[in-house]
Protein backbone atom coordinates (compact mmCIF):
# COMPACT_ATOMS: atom_id res chain seq x y z
CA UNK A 1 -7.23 -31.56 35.79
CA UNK A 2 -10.11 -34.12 35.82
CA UNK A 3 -10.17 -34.77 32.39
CA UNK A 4 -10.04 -38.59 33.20
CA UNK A 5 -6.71 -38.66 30.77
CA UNK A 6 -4.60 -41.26 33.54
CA UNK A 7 -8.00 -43.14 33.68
CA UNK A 8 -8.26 -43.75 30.23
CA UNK A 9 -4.50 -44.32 29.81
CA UNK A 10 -4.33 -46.56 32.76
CA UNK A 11 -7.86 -48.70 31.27
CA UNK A 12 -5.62 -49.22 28.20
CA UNK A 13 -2.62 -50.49 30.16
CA UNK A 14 -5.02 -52.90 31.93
CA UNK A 15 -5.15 -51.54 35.06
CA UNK A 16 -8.34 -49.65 35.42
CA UNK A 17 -9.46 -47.48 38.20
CA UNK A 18 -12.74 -45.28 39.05
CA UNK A 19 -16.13 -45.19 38.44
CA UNK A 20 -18.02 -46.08 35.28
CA UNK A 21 -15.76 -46.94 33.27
CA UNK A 22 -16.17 -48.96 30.08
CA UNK A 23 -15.38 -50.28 26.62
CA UNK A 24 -13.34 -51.87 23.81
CA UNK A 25 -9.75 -51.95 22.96
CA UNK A 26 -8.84 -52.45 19.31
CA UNK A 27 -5.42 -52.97 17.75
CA UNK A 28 -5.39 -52.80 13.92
CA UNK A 29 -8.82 -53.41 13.95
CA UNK A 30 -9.07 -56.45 15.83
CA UNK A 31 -10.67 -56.71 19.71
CA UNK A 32 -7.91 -57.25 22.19
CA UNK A 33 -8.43 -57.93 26.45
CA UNK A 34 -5.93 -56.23 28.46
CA UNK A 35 -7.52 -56.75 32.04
CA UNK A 36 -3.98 -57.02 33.32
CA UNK A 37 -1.15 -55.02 33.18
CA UNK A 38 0.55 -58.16 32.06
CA UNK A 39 -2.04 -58.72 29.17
CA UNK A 40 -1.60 -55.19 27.91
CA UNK A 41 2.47 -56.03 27.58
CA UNK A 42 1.22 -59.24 25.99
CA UNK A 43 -0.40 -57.17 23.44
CA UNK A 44 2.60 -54.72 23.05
CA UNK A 45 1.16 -51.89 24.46
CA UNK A 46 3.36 -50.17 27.20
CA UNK A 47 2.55 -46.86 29.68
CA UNK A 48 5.33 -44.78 31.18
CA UNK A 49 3.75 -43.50 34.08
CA UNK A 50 3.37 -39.53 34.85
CA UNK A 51 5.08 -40.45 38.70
CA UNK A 52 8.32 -41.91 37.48
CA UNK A 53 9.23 -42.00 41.14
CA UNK A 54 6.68 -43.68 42.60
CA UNK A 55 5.48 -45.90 40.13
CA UNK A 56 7.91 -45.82 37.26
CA UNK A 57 11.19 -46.88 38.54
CA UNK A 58 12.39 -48.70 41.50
CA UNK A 59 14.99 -45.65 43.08
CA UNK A 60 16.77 -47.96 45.26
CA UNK A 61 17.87 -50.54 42.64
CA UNK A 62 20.52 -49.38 39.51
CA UNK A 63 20.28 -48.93 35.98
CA UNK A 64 20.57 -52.43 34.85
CA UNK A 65 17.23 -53.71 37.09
CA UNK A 66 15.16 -50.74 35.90
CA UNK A 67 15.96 -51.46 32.48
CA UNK A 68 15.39 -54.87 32.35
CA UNK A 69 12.32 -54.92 34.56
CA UNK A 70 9.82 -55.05 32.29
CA UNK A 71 10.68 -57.61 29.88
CA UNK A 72 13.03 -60.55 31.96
CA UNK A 73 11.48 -63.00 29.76
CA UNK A 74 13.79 -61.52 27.00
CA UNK A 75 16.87 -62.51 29.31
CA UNK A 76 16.26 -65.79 30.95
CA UNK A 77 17.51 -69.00 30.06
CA UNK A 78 16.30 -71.91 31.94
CA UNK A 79 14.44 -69.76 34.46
CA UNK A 80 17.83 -67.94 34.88
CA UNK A 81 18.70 -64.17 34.13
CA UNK A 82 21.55 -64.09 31.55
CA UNK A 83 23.28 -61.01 33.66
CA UNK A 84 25.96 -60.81 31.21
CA UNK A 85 23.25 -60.16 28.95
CA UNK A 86 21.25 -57.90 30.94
CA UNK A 87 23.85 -55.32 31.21
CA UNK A 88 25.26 -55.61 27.99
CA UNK A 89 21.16 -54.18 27.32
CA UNK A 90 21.22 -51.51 29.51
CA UNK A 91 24.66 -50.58 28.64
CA UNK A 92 23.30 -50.06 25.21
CA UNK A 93 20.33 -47.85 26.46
CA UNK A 94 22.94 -45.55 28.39
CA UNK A 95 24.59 -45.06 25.81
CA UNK A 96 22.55 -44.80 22.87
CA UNK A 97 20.24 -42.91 25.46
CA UNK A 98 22.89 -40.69 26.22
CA UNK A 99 21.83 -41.63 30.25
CA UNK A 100 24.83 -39.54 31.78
CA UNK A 101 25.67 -42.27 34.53
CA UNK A 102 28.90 -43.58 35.26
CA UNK A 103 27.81 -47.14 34.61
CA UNK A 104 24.44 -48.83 34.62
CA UNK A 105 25.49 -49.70 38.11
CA UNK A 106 24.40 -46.44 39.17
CA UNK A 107 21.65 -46.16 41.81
CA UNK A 108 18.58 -44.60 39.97
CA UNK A 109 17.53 -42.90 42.81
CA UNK A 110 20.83 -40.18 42.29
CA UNK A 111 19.75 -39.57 38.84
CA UNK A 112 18.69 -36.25 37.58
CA UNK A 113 15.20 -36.15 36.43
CA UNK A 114 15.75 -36.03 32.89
CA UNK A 115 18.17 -39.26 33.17
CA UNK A 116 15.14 -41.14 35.10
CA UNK A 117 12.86 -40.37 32.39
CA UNK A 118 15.07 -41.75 29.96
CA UNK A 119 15.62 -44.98 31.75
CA UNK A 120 11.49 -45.13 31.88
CA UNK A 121 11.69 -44.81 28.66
CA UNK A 122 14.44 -47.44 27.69
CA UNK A 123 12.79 -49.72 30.14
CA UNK A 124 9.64 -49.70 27.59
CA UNK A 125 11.57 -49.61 24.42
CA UNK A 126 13.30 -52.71 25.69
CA UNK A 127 10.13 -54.50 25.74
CA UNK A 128 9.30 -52.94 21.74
CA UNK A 129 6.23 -52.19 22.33
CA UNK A 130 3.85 -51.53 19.18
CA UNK A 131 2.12 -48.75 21.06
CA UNK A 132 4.00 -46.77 23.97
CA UNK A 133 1.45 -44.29 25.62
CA UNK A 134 3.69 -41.39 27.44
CA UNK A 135 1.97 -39.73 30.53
CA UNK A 136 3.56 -35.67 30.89
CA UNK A 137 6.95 -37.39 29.69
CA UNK A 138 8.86 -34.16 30.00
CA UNK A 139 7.55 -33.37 33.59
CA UNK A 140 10.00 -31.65 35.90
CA UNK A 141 12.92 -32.51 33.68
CA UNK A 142 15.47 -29.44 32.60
CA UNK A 143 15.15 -28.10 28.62
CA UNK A 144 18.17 -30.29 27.10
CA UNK A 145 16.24 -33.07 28.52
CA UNK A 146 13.22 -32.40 27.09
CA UNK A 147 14.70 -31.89 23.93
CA UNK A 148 16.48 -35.11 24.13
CA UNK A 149 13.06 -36.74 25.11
CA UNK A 150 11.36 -35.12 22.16
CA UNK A 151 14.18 -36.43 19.87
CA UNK A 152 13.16 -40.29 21.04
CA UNK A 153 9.56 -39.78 20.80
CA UNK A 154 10.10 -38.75 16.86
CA UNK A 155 12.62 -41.83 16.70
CA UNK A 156 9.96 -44.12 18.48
CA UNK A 157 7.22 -42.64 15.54
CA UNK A 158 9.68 -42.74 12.57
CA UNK A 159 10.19 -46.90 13.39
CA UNK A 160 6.37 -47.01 13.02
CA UNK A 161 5.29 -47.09 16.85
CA UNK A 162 1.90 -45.63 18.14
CA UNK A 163 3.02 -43.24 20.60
CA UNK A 164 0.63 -41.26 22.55
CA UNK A 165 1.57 -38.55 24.58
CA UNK A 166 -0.02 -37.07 27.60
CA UNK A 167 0.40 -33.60 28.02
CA UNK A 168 -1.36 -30.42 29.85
CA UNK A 169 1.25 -28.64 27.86
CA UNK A 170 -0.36 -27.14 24.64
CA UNK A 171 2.70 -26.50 22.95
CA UNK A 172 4.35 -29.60 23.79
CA UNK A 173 1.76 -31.45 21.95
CA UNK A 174 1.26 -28.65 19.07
CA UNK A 175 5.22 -29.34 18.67
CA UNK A 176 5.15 -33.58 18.41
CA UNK A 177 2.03 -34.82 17.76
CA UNK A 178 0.19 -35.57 14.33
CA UNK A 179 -3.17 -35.67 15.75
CA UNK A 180 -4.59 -34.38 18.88
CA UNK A 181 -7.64 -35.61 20.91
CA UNK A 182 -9.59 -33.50 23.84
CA UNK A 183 -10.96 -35.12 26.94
CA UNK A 184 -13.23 -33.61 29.63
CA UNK A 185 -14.79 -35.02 32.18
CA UNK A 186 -13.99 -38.57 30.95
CA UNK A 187 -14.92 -38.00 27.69
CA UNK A 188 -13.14 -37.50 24.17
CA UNK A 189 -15.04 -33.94 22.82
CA UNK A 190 -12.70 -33.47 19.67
CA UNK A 191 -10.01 -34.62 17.36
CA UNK A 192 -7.99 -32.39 15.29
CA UNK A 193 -4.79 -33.48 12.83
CA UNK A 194 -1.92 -30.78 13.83
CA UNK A 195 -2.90 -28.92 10.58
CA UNK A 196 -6.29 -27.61 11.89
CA UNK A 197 -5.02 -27.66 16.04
CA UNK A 198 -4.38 -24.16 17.45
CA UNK A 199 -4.39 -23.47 21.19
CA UNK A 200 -7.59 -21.58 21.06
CA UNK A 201 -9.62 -24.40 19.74
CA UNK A 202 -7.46 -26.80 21.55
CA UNK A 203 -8.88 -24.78 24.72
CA UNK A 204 -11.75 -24.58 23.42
CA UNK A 205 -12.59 -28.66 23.37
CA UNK A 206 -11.01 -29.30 26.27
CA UNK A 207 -13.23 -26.61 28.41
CA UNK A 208 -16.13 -27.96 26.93
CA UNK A 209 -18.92 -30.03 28.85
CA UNK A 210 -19.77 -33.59 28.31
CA UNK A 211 -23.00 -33.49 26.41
């Protein structure tokens, strides 16, 4: 707690909060400006939220809305959603998603956890990001579903996206990740590829005071 992992996360996705906080965002090597969420989606970088329910998805709207939200550009013609369109894409997400909803008509709101944090997730892979930064993605959601979730992130990785995953779980991250960064107090203090990571030096970095 404190570690300033949301801050950093959030300075990436353009939307930067707190105190003293600075400096440059590169993608493939080249300087990029994000000072808006909508710059930051721009530059295909998307952030799926650690409060799905507050900030993630809309509860009172279905499926279909929360899927589309973040990229209606894809779907308009004239200035117009296609809604033919726009469920035929969520319908595809629910399935291939395996979002256990009757229909993408569904109020999100009735949704088990683990179905929410899918359609966070389709609502991001919708708008193909090139780098889809996951804050505690497996939060409160049952052990199929994290499974399931697990299964996507590896997906996500195998098409060639960045993903970076947020996680106070140490063997959540020993199990996905290729490469694992520490932060405390705002501040990176190590990097380790998975081959060299255990939880004791893991714990280790992540105890250890900003010098």
């Amino acid at each position: 707690m404190g570690a300033g992992r949301t801050e950093l996360a959030m300075s990436v996705f353009g939307r930067s909060y707190g105190a003293n906080i600075s400096g440059k965002l590169y993608k493939r090597g080249t300087e990029i400006q994000a000072k808006t969420v909508g710059d930051a989606i721009k530059h295909g970088i998307a952030y799926a939220t650690e409060d799905r329910k507050h900030y993630g998805l809309n509860l009172i709207d279905d499926i279909k809305r929360n899927v589309s939200g973040a990229a209606l550009d894809k779907l308009a013609k004239a200035g117009w959603v296609d809604a033919n369109q726009e469920y035929v894409v969520a319908d595809g997400y629910r399935k291939s998603m395996n979002i256990k909803a009757p229909s993408v008509g569904a109020i999100t709101g009735k949704l088990s956890g683990g179905n929410q944090q899918k359609v966070v997730l389709s609502k991001w892979m919708f708008s193909d990001p090139d780098v889809l930064i996951l804050d505690e993605p497996t939060r409160g959601i049952d052990v199929g579903a994290k499974y399931e979730i697990y299964t996507i992130i590896n997906a996500l990785a195998a098409q060639g996206k960045a993903v970076i995953v947020i996680s106070s779980e140490l063997p959540e991250l020993l199990g996905i990740c290729d490469r694992i960064y520490a932060l405390s107090a705002g501040r990176i203090t190590g990097q380790l590829p998975i081959a060299e990571a255990t939880p004791e030096s893991l714990m280790s970095y992540m105890t250890k005071e900003k010098e």
